[in-house]
PDB file of N, CA and C in Angstrom:
ATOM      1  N   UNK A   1       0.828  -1.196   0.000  1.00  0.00           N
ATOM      2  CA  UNK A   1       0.000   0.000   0.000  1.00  0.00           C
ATOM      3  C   UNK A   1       0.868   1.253   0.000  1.00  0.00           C
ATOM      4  N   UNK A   2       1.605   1.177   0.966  1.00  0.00           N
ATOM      5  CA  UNK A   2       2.534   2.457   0.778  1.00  0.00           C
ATOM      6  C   UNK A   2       3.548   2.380  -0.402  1.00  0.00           C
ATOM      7  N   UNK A   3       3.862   1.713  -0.925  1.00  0.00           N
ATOM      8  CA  UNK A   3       4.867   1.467  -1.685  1.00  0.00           C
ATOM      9  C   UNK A   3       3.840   2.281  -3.566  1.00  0.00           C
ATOM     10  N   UNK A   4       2.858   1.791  -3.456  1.00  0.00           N
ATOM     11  CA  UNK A   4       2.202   2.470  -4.155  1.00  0.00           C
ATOM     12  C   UNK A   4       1.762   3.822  -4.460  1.00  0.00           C
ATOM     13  N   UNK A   5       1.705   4.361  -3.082  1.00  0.00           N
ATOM     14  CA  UNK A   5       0.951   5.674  -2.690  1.00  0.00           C
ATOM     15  C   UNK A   5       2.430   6.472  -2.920  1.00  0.00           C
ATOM     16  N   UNK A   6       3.788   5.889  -2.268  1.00  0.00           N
ATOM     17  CA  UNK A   6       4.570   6.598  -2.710  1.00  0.00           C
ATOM     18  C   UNK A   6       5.121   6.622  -3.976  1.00  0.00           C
ATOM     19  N   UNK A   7       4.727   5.827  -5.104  1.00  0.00           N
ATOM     20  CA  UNK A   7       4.804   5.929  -6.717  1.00  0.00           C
ATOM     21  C   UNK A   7       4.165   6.957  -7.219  1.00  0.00           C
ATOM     22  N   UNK A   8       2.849   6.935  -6.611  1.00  0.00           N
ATOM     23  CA  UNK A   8       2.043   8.138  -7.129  1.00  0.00           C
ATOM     24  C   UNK A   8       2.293   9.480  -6.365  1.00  0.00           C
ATOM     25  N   UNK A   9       2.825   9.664  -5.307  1.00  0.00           N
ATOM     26  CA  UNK A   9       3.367  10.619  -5.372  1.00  0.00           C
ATOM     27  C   UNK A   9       4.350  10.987  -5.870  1.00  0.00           C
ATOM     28  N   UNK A  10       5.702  10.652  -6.013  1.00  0.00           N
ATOM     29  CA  UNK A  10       6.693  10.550  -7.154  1.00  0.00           C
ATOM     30  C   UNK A  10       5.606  10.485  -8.411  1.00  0.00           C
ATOM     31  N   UNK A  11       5.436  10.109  -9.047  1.00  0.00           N
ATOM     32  CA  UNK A  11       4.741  10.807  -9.927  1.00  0.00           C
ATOM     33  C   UNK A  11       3.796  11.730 -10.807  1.00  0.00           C
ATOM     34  N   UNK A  12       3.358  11.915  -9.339  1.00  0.00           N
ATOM     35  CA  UNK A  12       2.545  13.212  -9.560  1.00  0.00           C
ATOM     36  C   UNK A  12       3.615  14.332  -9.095  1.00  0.00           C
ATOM     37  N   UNK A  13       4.684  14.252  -8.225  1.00  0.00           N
ATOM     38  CA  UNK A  13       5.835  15.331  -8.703  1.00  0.00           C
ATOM     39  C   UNK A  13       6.573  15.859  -9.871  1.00  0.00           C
ATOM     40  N   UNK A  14       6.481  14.874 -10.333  1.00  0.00           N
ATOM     41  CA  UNK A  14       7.714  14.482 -11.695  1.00  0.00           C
ATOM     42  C   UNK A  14       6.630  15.612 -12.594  1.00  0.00           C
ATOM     43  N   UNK A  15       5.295  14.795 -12.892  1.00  0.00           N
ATOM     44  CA  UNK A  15       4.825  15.652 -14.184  1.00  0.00           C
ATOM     45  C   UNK A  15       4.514  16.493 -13.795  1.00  0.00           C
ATOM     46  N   UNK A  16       4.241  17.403 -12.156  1.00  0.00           N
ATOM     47  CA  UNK A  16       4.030  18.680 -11.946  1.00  0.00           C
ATOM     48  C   UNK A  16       5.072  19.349 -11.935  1.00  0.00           C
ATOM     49  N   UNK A  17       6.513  18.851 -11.766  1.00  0.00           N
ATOM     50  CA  UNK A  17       7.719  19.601 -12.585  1.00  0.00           C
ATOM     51  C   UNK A  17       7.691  19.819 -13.910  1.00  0.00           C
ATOM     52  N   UNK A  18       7.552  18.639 -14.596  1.00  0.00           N
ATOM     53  CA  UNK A  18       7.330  19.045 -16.013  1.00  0.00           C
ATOM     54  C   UNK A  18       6.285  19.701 -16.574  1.00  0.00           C
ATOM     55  N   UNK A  19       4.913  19.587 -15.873  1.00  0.00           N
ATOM     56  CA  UNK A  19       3.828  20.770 -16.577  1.00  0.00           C
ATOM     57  C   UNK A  19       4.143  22.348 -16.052  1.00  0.00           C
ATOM     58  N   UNK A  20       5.032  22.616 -14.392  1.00  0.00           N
ATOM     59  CA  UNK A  20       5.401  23.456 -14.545  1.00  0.00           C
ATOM     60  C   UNK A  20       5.953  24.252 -15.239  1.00  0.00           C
ATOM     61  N   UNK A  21       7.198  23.206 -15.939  1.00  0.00           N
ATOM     62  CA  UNK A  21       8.207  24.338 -16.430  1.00  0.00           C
ATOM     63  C   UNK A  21       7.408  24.806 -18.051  1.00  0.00           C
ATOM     64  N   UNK A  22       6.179  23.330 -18.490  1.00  0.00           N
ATOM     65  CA  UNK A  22       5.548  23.920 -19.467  1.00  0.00           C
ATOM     66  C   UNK A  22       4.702  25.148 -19.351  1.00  0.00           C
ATOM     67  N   UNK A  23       4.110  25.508 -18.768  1.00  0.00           N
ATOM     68  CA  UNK A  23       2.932  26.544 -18.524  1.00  0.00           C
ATOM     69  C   UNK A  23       3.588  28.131 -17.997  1.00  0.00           C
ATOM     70  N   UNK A  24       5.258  27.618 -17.528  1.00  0.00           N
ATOM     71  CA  UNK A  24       5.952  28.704 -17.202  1.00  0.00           C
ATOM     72  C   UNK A  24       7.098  29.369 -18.478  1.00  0.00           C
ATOM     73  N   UNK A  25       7.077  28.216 -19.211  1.00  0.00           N
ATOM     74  CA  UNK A  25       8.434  28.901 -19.776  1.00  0.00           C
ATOM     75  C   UNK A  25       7.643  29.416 -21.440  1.00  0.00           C
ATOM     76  N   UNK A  26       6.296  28.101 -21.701  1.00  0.00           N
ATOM     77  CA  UNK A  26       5.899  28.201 -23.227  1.00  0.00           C
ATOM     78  C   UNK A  26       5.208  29.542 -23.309  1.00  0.00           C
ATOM     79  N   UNK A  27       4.603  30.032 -22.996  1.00  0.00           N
ATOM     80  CA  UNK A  27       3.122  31.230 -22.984  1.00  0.00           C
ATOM     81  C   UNK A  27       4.281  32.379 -23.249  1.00  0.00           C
ATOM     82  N   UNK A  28       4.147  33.191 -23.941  1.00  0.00           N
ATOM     83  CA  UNK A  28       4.528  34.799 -24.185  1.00  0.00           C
ATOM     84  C   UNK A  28       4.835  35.510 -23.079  1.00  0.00           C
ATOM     85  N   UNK A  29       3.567  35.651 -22.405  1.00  0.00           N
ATOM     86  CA  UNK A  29       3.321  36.628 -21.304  1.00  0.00           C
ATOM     87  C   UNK A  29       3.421  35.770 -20.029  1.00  0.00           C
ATOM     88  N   UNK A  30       4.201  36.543 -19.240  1.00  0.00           N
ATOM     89  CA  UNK A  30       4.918  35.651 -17.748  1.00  0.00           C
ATOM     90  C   UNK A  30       3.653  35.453 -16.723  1.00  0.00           C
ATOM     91  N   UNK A  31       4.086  34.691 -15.872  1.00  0.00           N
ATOM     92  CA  UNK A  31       2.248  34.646 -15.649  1.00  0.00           C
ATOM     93  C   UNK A  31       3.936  34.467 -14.478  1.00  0.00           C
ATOM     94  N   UNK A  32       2.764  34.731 -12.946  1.00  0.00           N
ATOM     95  CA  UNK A  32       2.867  34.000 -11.548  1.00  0.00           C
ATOM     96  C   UNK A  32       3.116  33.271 -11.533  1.00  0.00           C
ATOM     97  N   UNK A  33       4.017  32.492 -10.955  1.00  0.00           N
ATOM     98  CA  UNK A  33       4.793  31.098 -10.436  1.00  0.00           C
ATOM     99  C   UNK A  33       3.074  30.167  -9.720  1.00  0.00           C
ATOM    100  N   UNK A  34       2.364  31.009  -8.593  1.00  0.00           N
ATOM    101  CA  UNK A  34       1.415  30.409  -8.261  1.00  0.00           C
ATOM    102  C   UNK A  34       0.290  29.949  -9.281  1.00  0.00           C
ATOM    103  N   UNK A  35       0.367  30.912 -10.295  1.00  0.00           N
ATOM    104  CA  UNK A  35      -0.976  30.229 -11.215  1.00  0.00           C
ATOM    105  C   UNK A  35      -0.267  28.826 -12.037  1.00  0.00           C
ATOM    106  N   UNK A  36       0.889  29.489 -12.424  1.00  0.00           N
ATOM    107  CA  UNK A  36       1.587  28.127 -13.295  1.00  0.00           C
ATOM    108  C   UNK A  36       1.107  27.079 -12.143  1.00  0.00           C
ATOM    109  N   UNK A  37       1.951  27.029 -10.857  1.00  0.00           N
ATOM    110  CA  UNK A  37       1.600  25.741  -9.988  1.00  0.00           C
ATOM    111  C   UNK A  37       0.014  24.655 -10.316  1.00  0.00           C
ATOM    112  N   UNK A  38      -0.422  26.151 -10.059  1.00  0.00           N
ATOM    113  CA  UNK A  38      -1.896  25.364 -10.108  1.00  0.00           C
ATOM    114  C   UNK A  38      -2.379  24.929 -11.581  1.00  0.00           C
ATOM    115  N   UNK A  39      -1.654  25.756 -12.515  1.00  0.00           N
ATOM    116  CA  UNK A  39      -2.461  25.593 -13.732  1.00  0.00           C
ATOM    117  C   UNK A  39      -1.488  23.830 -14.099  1.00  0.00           C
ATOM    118  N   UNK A  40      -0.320  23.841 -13.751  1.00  0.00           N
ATOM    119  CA  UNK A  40       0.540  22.339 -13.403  1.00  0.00           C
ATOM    120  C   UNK A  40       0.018  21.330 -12.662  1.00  0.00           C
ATOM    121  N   UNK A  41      -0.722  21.763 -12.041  1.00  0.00           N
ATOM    122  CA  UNK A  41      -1.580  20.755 -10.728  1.00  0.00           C
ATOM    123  C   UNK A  41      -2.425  19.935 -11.560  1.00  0.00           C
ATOM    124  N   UNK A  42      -3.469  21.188 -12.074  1.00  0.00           N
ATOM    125  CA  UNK A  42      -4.146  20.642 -12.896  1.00  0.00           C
ATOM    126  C   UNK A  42      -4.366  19.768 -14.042  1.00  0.00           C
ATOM    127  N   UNK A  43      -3.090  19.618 -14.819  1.00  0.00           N
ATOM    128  CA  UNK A  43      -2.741  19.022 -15.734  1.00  0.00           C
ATOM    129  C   UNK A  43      -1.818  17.789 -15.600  1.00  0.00           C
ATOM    130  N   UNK A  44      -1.330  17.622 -14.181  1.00  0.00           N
ATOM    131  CA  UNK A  44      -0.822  16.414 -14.123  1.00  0.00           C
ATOM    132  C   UNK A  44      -2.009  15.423 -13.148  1.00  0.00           C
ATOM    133  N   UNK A  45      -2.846  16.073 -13.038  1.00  0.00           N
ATOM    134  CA  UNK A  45      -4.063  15.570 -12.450  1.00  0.00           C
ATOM    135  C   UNK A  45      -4.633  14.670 -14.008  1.00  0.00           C
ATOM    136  N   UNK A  46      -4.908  15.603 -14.785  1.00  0.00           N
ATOM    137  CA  UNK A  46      -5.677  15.124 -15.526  1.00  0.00           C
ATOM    138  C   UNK A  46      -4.732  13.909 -16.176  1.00  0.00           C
ATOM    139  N   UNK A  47      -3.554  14.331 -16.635  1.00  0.00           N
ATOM    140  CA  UNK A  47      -2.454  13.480 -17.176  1.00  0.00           C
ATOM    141  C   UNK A  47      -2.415  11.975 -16.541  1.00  0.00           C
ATOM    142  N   UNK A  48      -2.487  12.225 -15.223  1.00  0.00           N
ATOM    143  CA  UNK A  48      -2.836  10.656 -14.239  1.00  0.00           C
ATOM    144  C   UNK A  48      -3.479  10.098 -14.716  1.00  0.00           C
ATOM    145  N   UNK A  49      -4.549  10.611 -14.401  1.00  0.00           N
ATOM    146  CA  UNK A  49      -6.276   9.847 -15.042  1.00  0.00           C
ATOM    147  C   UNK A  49      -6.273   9.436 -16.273  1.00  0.00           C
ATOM    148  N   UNK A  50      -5.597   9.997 -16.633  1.00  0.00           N
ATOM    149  CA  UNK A  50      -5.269   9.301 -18.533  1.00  0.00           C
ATOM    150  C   UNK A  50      -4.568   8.213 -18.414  1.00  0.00           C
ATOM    151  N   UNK A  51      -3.855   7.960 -17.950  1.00  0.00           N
ATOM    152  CA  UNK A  51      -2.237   7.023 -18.105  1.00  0.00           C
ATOM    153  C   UNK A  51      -3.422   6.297 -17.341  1.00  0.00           C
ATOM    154  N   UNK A  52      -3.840   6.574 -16.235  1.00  0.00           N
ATOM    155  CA  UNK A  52      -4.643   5.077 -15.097  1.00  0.00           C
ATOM    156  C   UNK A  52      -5.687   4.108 -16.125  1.00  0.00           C
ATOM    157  N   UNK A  53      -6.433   5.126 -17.289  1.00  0.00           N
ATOM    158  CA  UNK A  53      -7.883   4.843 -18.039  1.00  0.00           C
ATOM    159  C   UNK A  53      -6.738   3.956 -18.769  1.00  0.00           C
ATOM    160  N   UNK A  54      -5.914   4.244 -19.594  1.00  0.00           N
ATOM    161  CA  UNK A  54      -4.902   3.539 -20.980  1.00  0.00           C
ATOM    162  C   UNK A  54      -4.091   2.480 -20.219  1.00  0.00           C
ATOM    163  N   UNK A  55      -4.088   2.948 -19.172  1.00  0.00           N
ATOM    164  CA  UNK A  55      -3.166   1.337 -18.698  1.00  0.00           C
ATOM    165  C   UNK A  55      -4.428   0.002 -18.098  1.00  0.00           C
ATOM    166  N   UNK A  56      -5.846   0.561 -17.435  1.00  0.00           N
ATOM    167  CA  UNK A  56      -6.556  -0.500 -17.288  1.00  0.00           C
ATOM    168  C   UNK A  56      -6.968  -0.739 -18.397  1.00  0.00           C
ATOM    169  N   UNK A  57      -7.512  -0.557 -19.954  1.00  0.00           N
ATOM    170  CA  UNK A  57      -7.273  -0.850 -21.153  1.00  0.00           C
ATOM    171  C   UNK A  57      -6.456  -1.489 -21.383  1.00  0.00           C
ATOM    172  N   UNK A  58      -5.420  -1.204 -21.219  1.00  0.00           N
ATOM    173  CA  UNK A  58      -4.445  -2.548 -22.025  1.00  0.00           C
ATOM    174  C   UNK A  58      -4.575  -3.807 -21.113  1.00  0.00           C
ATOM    175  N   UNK A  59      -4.920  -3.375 -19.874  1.00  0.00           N
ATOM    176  CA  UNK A  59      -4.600  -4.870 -19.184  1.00  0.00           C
ATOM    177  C   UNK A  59      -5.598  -5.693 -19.374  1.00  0.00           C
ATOM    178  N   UNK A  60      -6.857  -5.175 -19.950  1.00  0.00           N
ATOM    179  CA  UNK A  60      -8.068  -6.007 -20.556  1.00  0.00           C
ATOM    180  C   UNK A  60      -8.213  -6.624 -21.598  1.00  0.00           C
ATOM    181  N   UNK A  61      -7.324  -5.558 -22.366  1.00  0.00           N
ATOM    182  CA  UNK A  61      -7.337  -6.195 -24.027  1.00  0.00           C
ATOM    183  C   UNK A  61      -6.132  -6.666 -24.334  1.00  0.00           C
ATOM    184  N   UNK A  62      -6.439  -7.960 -24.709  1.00  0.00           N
ATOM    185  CA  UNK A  62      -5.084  -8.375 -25.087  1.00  0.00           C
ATOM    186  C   UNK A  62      -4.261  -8.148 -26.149  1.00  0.00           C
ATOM    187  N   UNK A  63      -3.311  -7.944 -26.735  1.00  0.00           N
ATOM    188  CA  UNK A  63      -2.408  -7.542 -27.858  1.00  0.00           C
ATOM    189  C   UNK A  63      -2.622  -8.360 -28.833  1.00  0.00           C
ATOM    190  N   UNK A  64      -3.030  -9.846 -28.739  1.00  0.00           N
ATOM    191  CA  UNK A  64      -3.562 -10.569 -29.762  1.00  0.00           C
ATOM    192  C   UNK A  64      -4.585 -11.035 -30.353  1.00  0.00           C
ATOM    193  N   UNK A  65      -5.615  -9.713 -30.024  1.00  0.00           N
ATOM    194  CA  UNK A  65      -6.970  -9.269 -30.284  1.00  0.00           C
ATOM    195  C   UNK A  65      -7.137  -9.148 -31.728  1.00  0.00           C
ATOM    196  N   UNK A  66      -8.474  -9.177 -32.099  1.00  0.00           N
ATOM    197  CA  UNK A  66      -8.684  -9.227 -33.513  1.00  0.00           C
ATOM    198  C   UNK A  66      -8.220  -8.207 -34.402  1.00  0.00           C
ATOM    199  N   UNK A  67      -8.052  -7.282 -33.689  1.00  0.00           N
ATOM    200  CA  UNK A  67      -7.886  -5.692 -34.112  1.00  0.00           C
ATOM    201  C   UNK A  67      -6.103  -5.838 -34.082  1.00  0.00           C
ATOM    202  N   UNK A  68      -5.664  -6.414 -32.877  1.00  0.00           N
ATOM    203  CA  UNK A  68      -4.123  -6.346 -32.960  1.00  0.00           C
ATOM    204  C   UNK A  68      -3.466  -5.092 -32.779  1.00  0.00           C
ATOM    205  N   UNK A  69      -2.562  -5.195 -33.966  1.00  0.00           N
ATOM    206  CA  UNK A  69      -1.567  -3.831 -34.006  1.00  0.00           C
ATOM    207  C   UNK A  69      -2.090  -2.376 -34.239  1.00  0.00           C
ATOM    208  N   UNK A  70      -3.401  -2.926 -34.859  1.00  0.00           N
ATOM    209  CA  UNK A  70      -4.075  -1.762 -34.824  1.00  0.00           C
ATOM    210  C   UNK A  70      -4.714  -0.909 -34.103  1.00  0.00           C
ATOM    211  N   UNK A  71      -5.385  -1.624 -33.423  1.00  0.00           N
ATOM    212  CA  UNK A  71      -5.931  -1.282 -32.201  1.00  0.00           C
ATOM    213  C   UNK A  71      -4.932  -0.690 -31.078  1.00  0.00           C
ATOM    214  N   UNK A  72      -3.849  -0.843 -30.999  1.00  0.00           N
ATOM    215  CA  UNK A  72      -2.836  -0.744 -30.268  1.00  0.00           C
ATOM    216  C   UNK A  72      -2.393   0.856 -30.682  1.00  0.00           C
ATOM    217  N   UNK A  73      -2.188   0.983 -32.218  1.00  0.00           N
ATOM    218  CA  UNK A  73      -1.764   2.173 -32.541  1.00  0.00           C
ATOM    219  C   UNK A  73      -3.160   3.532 -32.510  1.00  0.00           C
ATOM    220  N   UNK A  74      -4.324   2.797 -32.277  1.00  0.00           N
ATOM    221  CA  UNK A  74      -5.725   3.966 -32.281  1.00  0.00           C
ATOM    222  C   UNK A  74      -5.091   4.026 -30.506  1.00  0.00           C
ATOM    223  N   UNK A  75      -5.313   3.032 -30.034  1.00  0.00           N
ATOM    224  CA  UNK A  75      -5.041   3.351 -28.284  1.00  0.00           C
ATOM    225  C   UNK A  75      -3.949   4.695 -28.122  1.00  0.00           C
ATOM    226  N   UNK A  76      -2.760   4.431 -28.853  1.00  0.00           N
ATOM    227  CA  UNK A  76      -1.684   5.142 -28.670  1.00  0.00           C
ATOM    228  C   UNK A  76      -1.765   6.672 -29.443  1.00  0.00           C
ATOM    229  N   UNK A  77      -2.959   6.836 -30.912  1.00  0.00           N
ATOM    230  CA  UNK A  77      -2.654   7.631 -30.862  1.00  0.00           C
ATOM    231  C   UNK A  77      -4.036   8.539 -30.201  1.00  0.00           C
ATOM    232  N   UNK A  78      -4.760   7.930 -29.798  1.00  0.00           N
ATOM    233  CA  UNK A  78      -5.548   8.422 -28.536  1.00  0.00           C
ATOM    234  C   UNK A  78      -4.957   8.935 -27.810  1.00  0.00           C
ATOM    235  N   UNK A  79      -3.978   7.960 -26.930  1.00  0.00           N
ATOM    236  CA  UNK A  79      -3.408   8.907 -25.702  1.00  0.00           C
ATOM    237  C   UNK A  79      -2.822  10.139 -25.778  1.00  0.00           C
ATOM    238  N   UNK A  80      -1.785   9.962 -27.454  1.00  0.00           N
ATOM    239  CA  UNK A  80      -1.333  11.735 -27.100  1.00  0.00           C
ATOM    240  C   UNK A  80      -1.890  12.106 -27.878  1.00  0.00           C
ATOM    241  N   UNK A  81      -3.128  12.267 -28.105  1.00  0.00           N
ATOM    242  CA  UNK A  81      -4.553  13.641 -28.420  1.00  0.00           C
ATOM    243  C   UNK A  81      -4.344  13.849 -26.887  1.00  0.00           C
ATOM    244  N   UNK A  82      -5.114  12.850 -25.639  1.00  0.00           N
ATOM    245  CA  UNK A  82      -5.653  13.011 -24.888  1.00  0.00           C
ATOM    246  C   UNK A  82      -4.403  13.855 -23.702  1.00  0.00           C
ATOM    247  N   UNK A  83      -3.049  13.122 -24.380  1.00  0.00           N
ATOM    248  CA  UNK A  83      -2.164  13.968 -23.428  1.00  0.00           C
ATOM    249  C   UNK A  83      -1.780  15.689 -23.905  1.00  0.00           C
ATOM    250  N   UNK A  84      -2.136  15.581 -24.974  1.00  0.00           N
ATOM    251  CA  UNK A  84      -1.973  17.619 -25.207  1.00  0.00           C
ATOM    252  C   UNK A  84      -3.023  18.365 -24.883  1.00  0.00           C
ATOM    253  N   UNK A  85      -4.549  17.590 -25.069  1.00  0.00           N
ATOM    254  CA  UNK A  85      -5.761  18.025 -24.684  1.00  0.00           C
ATOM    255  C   UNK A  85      -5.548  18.682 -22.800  1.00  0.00           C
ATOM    256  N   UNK A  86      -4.882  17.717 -22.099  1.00  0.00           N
ATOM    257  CA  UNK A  86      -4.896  17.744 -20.789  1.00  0.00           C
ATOM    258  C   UNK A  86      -4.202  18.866 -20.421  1.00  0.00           C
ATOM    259  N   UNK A  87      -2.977  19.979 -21.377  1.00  0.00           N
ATOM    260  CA  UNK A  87      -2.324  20.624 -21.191  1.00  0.00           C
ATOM    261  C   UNK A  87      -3.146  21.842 -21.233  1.00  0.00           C
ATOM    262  N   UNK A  88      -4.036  21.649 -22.149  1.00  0.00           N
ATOM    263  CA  UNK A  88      -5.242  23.277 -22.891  1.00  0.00           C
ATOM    264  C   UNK A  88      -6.720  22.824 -21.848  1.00  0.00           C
ATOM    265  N   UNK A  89      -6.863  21.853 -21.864  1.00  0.00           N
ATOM    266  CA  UNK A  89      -7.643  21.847 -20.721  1.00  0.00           C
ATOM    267  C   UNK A  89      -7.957  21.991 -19.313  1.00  0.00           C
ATOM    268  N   UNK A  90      -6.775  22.237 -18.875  1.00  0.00           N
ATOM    269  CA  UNK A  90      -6.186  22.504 -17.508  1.00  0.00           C
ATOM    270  C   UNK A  90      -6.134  24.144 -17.390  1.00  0.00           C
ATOM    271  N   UNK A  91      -5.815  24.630 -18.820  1.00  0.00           N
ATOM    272  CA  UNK A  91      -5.498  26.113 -18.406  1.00  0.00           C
ATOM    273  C   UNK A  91      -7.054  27.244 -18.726  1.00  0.00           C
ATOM    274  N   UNK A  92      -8.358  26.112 -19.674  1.00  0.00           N
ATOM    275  CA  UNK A  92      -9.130  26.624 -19.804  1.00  0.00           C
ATOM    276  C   UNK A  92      -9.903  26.586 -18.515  1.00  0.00           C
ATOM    277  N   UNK A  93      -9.662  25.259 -17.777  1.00  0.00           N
ATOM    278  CA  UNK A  93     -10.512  24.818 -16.056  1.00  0.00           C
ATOM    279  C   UNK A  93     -10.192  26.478 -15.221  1.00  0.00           C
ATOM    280  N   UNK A  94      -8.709  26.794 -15.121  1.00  0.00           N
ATOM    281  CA  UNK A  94      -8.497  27.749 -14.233  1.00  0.00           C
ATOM    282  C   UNK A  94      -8.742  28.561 -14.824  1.00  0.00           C
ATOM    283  N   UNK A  95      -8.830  29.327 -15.612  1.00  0.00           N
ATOM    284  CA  UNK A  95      -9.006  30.373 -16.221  1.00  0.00           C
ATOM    285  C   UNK A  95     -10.793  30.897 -15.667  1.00  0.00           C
ATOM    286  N   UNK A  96     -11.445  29.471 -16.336  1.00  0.00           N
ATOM    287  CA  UNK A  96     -12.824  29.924 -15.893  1.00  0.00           C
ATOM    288  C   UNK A  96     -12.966  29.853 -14.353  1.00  0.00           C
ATOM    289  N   UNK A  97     -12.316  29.183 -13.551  1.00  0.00           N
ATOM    290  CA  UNK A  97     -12.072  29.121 -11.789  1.00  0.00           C
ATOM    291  C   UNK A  97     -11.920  30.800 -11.383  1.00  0.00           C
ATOM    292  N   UNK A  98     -10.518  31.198 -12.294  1.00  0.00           N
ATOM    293  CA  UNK A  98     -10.090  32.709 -11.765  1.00  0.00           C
ATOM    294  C   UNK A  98     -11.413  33.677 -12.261  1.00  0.00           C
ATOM    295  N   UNK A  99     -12.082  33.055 -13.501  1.00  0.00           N
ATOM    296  CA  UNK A  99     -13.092  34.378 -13.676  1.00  0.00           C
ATOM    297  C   UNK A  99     -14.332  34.271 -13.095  1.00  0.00           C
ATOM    298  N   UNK A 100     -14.710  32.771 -12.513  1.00  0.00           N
ATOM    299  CA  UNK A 100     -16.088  32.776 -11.402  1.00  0.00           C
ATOM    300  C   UNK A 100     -15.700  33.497 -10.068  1.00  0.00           C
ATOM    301  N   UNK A 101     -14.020  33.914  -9.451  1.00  0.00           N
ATOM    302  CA  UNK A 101     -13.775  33.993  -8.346  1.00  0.00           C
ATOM    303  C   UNK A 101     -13.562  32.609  -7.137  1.00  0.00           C
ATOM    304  N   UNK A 102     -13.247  31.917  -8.175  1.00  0.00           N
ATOM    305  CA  UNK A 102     -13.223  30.357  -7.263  1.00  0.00           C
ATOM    306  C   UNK A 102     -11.621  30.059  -6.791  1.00  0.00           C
ATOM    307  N   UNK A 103     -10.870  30.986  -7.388  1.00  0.00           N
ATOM    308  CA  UNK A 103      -9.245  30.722  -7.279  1.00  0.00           C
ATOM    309  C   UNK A 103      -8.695  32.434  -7.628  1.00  0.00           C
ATOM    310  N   UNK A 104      -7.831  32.690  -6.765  1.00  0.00           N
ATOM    311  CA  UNK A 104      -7.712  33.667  -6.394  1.00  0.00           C
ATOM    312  C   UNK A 104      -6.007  33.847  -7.746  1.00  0.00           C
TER     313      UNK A 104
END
C-alpha cells in the first residue's frame, strides 16, 4: 500500500515539474509562479487519469486481439490527443475558476 501511494506521489511530482516548467516557460506573457503551480496541478491531475484509463485498457485487451496492431496504434494515438488536450484543458478549467472567483 505504501509502496504504491509513494509511486504516485513521485509521480505526480515528476509531471508537476514538467507541466510546470511547461505553462511557465511556453506562454509569451509571464504569468505568476502560483498560477503556473496550479495551472501544473491541474494538468498532471488530468495526465494521471489518462495514463490510469490507458493502462486499465491494455490490461483487458489483449495484444492478440482481432484488431491487434491496430488497435494498439488507435489506443496510442488516442493517448497523445488526450495527453496535449490535458495541457489546454487545464489552463481553460483555471481560467474559468479565476473568472467565477473560485481561485484567487
Amino acid at each position: 500500500l505504501w509502496s504504491t501511494v509513494l509511486v504516485l506521489y513521485v509521480n505526480f511530482m515528476i509531471y508537476l515539474g514538467m507541466f510546470t516548467a511547461v505553462h511557465h516557460f511556453v506562454p509569451s506573457k509571464p504569468h505568476h509562479i502560483y498560477d503556473t503551480l496550479k495551472k501544473a496541478a491541474l494538468s498532471a491531475a488530468f495526465f494521471m487519469l489518462g495514463n490510469f484509463i490507458l493502462a486499465s485498457y491494455l490490461k483487458k485487451v489483449a495484444a492478440d486481439s482481432v484488431y491487434g496492431a491496430a488497435g494498439t496504434i488507435l489506443v496510442f494515438l488516442t493517448w497523445s490527443y488526450y495527453s496535449s488536450f490535458t495541457v489546454f484543458l487545464s489552463v481553460v478549467v483555471f481560467q474559468y475558476l479565476k473568472k467565477i472567483g473560485k481561485v484567487k
